[in-house]
N, C-alpha and C. Protein backbone atom coordinates (compact mmCIF):
# COMPACT_ATOMS: atom_id res chain seq x y z
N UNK A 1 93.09 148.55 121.53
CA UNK A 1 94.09 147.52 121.70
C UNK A 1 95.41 148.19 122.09
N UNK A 2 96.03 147.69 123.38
CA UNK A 2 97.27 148.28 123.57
C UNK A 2 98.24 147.69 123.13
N UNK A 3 99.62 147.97 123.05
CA UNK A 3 100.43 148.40 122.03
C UNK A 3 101.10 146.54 122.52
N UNK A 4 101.09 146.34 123.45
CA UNK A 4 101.29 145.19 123.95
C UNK A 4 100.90 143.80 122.97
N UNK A 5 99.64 144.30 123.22
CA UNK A 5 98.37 143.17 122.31
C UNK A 5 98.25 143.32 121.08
N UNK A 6 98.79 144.38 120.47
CA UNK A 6 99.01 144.65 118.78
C UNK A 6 100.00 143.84 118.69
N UNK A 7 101.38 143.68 119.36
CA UNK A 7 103.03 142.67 119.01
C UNK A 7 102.48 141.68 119.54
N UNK A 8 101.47 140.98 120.40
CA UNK A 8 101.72 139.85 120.77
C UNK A 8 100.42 139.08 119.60
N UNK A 9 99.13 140.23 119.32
CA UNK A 9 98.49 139.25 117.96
C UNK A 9 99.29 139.63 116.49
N UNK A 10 100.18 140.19 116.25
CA UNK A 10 101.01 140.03 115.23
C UNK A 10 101.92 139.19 115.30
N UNK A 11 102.97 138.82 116.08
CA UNK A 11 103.76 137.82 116.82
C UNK A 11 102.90 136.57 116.27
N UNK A 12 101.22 135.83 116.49
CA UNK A 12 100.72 134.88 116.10
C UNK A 12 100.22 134.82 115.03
N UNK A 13 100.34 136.02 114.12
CA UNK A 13 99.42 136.42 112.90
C UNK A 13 101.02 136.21 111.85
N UNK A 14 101.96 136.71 112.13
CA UNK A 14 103.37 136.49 111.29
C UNK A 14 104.24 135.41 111.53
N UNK A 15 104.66 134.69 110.54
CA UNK A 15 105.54 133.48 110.66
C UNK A 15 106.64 133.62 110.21
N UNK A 16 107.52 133.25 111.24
CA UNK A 16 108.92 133.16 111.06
C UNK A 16 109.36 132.27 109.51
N UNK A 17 110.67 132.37 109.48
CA UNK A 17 111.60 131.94 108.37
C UNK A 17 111.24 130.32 108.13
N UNK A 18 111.51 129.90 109.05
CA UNK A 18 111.52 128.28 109.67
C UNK A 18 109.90 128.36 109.81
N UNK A 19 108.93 128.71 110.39
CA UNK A 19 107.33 128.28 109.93
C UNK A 19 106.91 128.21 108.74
N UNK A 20 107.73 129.19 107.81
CA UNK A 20 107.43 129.12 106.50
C UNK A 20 107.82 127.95 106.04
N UNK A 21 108.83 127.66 105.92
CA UNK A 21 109.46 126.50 105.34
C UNK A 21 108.76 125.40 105.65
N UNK A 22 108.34 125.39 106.89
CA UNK A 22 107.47 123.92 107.65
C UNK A 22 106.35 123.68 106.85
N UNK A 23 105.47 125.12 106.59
CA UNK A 23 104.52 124.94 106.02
C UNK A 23 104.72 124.74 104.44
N UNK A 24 105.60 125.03 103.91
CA UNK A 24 106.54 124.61 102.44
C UNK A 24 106.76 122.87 102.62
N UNK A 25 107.14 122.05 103.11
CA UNK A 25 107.33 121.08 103.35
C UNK A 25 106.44 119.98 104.14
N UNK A 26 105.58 120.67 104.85
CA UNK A 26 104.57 120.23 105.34
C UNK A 26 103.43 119.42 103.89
N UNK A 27 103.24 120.60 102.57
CA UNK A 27 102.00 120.53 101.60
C UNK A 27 102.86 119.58 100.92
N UNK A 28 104.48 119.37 101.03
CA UNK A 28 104.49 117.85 100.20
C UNK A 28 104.12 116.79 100.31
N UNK A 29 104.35 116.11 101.63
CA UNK A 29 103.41 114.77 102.32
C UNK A 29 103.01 115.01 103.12
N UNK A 30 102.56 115.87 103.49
CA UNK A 30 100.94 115.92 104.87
C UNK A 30 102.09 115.20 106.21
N UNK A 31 103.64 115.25 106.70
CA UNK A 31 104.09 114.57 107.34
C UNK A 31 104.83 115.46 108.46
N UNK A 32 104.09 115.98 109.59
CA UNK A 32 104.13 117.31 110.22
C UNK A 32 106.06 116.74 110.49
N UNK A 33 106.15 115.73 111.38
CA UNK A 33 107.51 115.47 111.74
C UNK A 33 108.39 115.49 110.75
N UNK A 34 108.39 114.49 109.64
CA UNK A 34 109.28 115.06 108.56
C UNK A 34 109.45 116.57 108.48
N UNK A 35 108.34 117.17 107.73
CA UNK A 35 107.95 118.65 107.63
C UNK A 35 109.27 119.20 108.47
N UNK A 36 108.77 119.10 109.82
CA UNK A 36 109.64 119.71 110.95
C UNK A 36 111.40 119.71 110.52
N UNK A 37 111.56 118.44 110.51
CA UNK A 37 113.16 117.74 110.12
C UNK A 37 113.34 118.36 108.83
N UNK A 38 112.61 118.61 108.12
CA UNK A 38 113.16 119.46 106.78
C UNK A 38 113.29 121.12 106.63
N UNK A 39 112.33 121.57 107.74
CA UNK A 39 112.26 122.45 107.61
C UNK A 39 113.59 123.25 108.93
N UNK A 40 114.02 122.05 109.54
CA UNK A 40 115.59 122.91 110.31
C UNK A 40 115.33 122.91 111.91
N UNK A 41 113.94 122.29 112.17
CA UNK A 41 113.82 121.62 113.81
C UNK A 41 114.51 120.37 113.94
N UNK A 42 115.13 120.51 115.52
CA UNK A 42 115.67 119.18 115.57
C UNK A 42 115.06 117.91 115.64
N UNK A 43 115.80 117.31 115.06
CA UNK A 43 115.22 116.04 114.72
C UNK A 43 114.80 114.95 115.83
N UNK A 44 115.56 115.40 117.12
CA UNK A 44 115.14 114.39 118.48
C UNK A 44 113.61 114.86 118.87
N UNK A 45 113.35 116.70 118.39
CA UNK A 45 112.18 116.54 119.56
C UNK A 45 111.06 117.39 117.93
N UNK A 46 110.82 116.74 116.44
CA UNK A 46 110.52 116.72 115.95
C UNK A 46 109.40 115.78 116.04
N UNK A 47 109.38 115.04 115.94
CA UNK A 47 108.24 114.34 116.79
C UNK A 47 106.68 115.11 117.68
N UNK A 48 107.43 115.82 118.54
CA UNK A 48 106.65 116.92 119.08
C UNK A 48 106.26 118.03 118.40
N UNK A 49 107.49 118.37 118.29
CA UNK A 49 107.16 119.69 117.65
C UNK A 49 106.53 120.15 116.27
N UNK A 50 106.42 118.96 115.62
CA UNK A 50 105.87 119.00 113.83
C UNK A 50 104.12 118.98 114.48
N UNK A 51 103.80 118.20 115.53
CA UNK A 51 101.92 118.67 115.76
C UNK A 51 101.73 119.70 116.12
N UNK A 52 102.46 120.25 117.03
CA UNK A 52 102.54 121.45 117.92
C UNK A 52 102.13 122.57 116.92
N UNK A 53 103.51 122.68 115.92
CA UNK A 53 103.44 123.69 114.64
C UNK A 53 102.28 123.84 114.53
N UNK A 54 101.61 122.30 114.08
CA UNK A 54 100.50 122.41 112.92
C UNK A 54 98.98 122.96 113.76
N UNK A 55 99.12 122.97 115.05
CA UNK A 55 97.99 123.97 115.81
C UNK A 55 98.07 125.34 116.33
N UNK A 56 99.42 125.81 115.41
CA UNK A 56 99.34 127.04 115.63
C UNK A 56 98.63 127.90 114.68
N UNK A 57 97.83 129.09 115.19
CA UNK A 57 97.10 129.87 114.58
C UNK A 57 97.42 130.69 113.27
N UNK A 58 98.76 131.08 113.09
CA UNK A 58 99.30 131.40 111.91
C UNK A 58 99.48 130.37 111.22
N UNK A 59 99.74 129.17 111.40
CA UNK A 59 100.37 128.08 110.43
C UNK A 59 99.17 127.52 110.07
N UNK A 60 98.21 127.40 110.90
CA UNK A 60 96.67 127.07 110.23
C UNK A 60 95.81 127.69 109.11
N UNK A 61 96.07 128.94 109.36
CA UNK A 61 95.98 129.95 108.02
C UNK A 61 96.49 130.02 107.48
N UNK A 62 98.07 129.27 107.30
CA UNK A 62 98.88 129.41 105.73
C UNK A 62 98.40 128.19 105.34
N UNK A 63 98.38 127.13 105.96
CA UNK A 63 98.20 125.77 105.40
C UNK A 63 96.81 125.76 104.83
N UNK A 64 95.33 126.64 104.87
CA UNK A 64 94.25 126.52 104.62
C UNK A 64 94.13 127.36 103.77
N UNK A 65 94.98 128.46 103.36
CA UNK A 65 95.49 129.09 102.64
C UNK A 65 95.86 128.26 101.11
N UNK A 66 96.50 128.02 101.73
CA UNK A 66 97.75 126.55 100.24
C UNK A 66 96.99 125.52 99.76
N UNK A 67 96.08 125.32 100.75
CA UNK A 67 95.34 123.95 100.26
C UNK A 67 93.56 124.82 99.17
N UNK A 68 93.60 126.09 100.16
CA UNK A 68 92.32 126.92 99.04
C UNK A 68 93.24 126.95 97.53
N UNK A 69 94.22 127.62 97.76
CA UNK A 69 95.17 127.94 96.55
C UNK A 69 95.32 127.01 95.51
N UNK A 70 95.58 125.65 96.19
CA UNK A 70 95.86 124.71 95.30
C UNK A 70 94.69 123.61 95.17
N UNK A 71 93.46 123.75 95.42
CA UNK A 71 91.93 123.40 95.17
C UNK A 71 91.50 124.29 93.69
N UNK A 72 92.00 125.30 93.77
CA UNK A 72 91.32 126.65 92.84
C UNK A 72 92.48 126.59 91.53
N UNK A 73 93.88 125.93 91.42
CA UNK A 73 94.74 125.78 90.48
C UNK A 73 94.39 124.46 89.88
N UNK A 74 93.62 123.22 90.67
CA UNK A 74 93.20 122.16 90.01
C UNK A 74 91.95 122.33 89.55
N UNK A 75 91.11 122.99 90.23
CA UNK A 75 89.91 123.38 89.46
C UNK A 75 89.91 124.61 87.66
N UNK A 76 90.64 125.21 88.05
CA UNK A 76 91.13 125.96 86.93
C UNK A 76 91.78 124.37 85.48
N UNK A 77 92.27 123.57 85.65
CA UNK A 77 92.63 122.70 85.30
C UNK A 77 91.95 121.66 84.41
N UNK A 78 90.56 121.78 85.10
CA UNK A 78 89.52 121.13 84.68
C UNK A 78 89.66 119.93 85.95
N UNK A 79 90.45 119.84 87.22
CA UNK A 79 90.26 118.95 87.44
C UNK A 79 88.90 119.16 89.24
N UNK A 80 88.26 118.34 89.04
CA UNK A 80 87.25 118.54 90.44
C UNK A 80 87.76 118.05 91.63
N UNK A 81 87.68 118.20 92.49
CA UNK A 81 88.50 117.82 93.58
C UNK A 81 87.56 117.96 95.02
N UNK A 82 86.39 117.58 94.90
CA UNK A 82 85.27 118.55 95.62
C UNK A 82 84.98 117.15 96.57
N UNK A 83 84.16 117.64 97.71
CA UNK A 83 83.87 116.69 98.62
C UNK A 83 83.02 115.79 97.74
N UNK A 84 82.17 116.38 97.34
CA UNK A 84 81.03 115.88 96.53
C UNK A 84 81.40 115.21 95.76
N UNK A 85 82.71 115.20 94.62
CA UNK A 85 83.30 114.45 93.18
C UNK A 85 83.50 113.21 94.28
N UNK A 86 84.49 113.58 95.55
CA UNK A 86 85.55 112.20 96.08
C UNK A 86 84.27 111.18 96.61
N UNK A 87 83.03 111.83 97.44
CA UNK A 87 82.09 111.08 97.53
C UNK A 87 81.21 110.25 96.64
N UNK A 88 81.22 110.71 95.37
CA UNK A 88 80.84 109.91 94.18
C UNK A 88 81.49 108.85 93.71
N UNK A 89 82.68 109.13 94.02
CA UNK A 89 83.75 108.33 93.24
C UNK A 89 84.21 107.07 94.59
N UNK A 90 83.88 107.15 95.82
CA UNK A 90 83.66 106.41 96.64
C UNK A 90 82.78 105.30 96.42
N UNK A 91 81.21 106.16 96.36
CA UNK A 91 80.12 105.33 96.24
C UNK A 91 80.06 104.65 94.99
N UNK A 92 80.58 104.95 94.11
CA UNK A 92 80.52 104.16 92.65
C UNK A 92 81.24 102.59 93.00
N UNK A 93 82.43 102.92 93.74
CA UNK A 93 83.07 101.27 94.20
C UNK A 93 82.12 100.81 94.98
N UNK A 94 81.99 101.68 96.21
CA UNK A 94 80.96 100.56 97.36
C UNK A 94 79.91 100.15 96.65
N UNK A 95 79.28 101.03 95.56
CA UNK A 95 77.56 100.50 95.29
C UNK A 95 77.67 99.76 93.42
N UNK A 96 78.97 99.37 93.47
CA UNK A 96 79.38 98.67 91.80
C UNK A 96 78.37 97.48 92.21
N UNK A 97 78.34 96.77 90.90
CA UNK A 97 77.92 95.58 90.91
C UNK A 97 78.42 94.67 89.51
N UNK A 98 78.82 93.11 89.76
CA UNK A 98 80.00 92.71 89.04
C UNK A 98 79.45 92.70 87.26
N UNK A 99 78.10 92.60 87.60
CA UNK A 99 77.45 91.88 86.56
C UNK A 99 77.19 93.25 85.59
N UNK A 100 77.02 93.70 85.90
CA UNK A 100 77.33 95.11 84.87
C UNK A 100 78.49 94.72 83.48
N UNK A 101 79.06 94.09 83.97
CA UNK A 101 80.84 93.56 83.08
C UNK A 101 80.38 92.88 81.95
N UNK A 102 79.28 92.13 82.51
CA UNK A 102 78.80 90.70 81.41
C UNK A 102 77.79 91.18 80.35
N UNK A 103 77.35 90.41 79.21
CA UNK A 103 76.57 90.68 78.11
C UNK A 103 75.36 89.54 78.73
N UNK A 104 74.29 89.42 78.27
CA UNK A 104 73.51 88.41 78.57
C UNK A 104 73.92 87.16 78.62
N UNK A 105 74.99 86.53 77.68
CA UNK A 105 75.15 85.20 77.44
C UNK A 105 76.48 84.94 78.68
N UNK A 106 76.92 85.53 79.50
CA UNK A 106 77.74 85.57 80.44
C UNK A 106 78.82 86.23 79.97
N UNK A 107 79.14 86.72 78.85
CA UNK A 107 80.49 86.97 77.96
C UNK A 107 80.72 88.58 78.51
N UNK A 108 82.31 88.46 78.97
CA UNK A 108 82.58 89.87 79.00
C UNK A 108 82.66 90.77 78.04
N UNK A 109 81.77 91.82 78.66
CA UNK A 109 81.63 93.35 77.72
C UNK A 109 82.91 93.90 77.84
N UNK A 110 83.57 94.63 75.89
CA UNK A 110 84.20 94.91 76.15
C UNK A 110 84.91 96.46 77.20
N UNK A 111 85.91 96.55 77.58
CA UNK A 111 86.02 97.84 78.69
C UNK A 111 85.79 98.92 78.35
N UNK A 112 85.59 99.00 77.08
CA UNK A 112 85.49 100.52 76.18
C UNK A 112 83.97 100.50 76.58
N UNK A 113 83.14 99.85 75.85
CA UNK A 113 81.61 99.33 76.64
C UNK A 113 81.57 99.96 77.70
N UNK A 114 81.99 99.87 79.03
CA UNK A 114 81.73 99.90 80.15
C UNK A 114 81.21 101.26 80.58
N UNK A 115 79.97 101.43 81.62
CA UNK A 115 79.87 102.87 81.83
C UNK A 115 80.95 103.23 82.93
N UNK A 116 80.94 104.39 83.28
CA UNK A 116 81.62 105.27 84.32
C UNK A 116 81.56 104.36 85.69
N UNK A 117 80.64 104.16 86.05
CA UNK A 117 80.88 103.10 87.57
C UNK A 117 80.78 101.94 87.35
N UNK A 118 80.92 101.22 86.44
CA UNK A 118 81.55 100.01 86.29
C UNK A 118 83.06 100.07 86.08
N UNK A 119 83.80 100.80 85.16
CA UNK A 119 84.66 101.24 84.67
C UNK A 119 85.87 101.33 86.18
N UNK A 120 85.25 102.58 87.13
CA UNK A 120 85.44 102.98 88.32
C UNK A 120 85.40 101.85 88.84
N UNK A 121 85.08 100.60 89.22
CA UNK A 121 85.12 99.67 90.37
C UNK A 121 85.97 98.83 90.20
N UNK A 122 86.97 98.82 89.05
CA UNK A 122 87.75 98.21 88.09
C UNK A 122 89.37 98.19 89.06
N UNK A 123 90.39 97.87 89.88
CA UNK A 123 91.29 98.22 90.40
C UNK A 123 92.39 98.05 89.08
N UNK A 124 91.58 96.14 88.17
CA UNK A 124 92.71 96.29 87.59
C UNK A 124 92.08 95.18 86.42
N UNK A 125 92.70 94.79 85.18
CA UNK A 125 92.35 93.68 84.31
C UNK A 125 93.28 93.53 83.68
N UNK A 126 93.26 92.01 83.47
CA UNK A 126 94.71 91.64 83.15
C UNK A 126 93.72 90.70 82.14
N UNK A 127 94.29 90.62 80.74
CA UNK A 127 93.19 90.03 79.54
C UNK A 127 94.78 89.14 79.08
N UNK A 128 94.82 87.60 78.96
CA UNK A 128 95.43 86.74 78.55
C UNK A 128 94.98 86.15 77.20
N UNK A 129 95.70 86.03 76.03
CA UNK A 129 95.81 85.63 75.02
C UNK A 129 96.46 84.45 74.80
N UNK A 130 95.77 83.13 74.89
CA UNK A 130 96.43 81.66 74.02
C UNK A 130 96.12 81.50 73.06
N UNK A 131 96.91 81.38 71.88
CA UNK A 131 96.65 80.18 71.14
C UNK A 131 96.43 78.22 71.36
N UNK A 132 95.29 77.59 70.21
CA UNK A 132 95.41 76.70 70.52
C UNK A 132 95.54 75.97 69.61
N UNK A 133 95.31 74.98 69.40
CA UNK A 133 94.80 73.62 67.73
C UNK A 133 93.88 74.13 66.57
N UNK A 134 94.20 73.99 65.35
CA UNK A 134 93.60 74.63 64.53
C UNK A 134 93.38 76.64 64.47
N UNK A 135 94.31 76.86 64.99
CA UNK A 135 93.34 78.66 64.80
C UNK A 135 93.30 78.77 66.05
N UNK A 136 92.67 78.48 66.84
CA UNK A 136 91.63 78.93 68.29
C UNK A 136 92.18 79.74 68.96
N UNK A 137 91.53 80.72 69.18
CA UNK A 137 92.18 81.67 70.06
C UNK A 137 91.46 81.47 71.48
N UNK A 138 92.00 81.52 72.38
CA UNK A 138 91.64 81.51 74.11
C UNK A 138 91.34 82.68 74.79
N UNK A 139 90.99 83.88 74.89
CA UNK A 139 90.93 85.21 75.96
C UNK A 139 90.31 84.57 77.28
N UNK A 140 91.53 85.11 78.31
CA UNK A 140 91.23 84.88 79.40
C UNK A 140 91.00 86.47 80.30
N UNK A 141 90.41 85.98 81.11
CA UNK A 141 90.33 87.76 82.05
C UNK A 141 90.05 87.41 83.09
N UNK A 142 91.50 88.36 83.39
CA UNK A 142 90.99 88.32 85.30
C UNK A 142 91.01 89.59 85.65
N UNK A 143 89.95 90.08 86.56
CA UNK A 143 89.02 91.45 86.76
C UNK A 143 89.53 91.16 88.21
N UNK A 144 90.16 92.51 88.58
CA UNK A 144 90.39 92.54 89.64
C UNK A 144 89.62 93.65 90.54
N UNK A 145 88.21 93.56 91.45
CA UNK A 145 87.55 95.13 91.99
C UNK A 145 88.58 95.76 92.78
N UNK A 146 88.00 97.17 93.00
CA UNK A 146 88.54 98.17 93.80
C UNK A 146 87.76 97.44 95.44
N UNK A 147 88.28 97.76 96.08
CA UNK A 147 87.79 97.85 97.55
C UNK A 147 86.77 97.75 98.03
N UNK A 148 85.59 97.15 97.96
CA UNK A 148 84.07 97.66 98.01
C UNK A 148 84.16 97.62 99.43
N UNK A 149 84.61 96.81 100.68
CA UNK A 149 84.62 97.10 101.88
C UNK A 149 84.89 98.39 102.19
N UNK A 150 86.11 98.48 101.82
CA UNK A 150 87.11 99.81 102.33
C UNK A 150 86.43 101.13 101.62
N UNK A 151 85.58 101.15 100.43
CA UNK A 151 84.68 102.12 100.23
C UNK A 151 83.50 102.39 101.23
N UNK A 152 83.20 101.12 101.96
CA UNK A 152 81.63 100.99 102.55
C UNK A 152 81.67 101.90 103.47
N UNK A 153 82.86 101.22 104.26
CA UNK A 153 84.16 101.82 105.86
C UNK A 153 84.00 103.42 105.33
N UNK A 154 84.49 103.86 104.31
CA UNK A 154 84.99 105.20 104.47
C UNK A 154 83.38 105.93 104.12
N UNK A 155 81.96 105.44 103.67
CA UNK A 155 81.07 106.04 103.43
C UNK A 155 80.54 106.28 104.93
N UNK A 156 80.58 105.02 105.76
CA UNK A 156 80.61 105.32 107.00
C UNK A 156 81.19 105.67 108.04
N UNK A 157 81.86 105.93 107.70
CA UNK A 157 82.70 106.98 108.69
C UNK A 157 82.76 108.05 108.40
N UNK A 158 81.98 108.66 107.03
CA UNK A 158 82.00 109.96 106.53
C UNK A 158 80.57 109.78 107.14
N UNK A 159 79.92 108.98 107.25
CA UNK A 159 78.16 109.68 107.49
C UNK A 159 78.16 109.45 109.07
N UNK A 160 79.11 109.40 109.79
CA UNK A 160 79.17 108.93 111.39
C UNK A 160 78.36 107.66 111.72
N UNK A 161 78.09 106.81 111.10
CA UNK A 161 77.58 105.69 111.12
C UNK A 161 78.31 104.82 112.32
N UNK A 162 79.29 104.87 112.52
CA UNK A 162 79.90 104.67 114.18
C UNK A 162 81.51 105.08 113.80
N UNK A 163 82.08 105.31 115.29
CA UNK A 163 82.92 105.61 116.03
C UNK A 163 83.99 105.24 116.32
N UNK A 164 85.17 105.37 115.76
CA UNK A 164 85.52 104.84 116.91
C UNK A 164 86.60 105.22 118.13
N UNK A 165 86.06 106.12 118.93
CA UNK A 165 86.13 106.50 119.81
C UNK A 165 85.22 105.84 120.84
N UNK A 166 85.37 105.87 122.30
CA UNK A 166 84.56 105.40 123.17
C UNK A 166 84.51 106.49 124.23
N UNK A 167 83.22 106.67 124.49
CA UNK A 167 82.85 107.63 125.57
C UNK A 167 81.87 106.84 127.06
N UNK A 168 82.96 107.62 127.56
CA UNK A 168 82.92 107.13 128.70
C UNK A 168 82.16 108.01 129.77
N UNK A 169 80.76 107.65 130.64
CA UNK A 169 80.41 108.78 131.44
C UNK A 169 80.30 108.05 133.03
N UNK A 170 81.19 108.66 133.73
CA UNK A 170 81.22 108.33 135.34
C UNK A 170 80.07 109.27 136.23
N UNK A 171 79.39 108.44 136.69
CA UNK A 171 78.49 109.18 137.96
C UNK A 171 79.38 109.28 139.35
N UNK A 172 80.27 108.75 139.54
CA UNK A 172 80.73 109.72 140.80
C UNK A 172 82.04 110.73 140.46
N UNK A 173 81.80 111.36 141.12
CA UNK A 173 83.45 112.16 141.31
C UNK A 173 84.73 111.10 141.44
N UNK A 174 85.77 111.89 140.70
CA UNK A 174 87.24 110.89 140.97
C UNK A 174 87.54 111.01 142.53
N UNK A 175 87.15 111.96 143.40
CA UNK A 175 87.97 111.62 144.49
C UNK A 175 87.07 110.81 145.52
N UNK A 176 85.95 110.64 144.93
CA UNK A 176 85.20 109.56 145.70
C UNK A 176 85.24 108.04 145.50
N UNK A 177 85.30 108.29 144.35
CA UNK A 177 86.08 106.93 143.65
C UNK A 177 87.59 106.08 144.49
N UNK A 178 88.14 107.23 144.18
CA UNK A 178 90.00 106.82 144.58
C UNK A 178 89.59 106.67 145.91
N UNK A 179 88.70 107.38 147.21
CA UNK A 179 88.30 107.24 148.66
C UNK A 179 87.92 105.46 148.56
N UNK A 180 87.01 105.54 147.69
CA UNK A 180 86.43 104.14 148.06
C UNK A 180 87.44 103.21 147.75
N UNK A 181 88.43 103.24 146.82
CA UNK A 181 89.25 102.32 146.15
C UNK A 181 90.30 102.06 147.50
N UNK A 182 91.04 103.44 147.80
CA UNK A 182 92.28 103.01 149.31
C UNK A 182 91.38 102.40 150.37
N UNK A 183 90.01 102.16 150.75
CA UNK A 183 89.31 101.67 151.75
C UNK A 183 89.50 100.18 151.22
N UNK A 184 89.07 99.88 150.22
CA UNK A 184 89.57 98.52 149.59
C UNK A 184 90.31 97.97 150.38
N UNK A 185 91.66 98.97 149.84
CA UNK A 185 93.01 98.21 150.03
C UNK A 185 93.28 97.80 151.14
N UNK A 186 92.34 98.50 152.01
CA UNK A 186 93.32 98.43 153.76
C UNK A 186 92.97 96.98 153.94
């Protein structure tokens, strides 16, 4: 390697003052343009320049870097964070089912009761208390699910189940095309 090509793959292998920072500000909200604007690019052509950053070859290795780093500080934690946990915890909403909630006689089980993916499909419960005549007490509940569409959507689009992109394949050449198109016009 000449001496040339040693400064110019170190040059892409070392990050400046300001890449650092980008990539410092970048791992707070995943928001390359902000990122950019915080990190001391101008703010008119931030816009551009916060994607640009983020396909450069040094900044790809700090950022995959930070995100190994901070996978391996939540795992140390006890906490899982794995493709595999977020895919479980997906499919538990898409593949819930309501009736899991109920006891035989239709009566809601209480939430402590509940297993792990019932529990999980849960967004929210809101349990109302009346009194009435004589004593009577009233419990009302309203069970609110998590997403089961928007789980289904993201199982399929994790298993490529479709696209959405559109591909497009032309059998002629463009300049035979554009030939035939100005013959049109005349």
């Amino acid at each position: 390697m000449t001496k040339s090509e040693r400064k110019k793959a170190d040059k892409q292998t070392s990050l400046t003052d300001k890449q650092k920072r980008f990539c410092e500000e970048y791992a707070k909200d995943l928001n390359a343009t902000q990122a950019a604007i915080r990190a001391g690019y101008a703010e008119k052509t931030a816009y551009s320049s916060g994607p640009r950053l983020l396909n450069h070859p040094a900044i790809k290795q700090e950022l995959a870097e930070r995100t190994k780093q901070t996978m391996q500080e939540l795992s140390t934690k006890g906490l899982d964070i794995s493709v595999e946990k977020t895919l479980q915890a997906i499919a538990q909403v898409a593949f819930s089912d309501i009736r899991t909630m109920f006891d035989e006689n239709g009566d809601l089980i209480p939430p402590k009761d509940w297993d792990d993916d019932t529990a999980a499909s849960v967004a929210a419960l809101d349990i109302t208390t009346t009194e009435r005549a004589r004593g009577e007490v009233k419990h009302v509940a309203k069970i609110k699910s998590a997403d089961r569409l928007r789980a289904l959507d993201m199982l399929a689009r994790y298993h490529s189940l479709y696209s959405d992109s559109i591909h497009v394949t032309l059998t002629d050449d463009l300049a035979a095309r554009l030939r035939r198109a100005k013959e049109r016009m005349k």
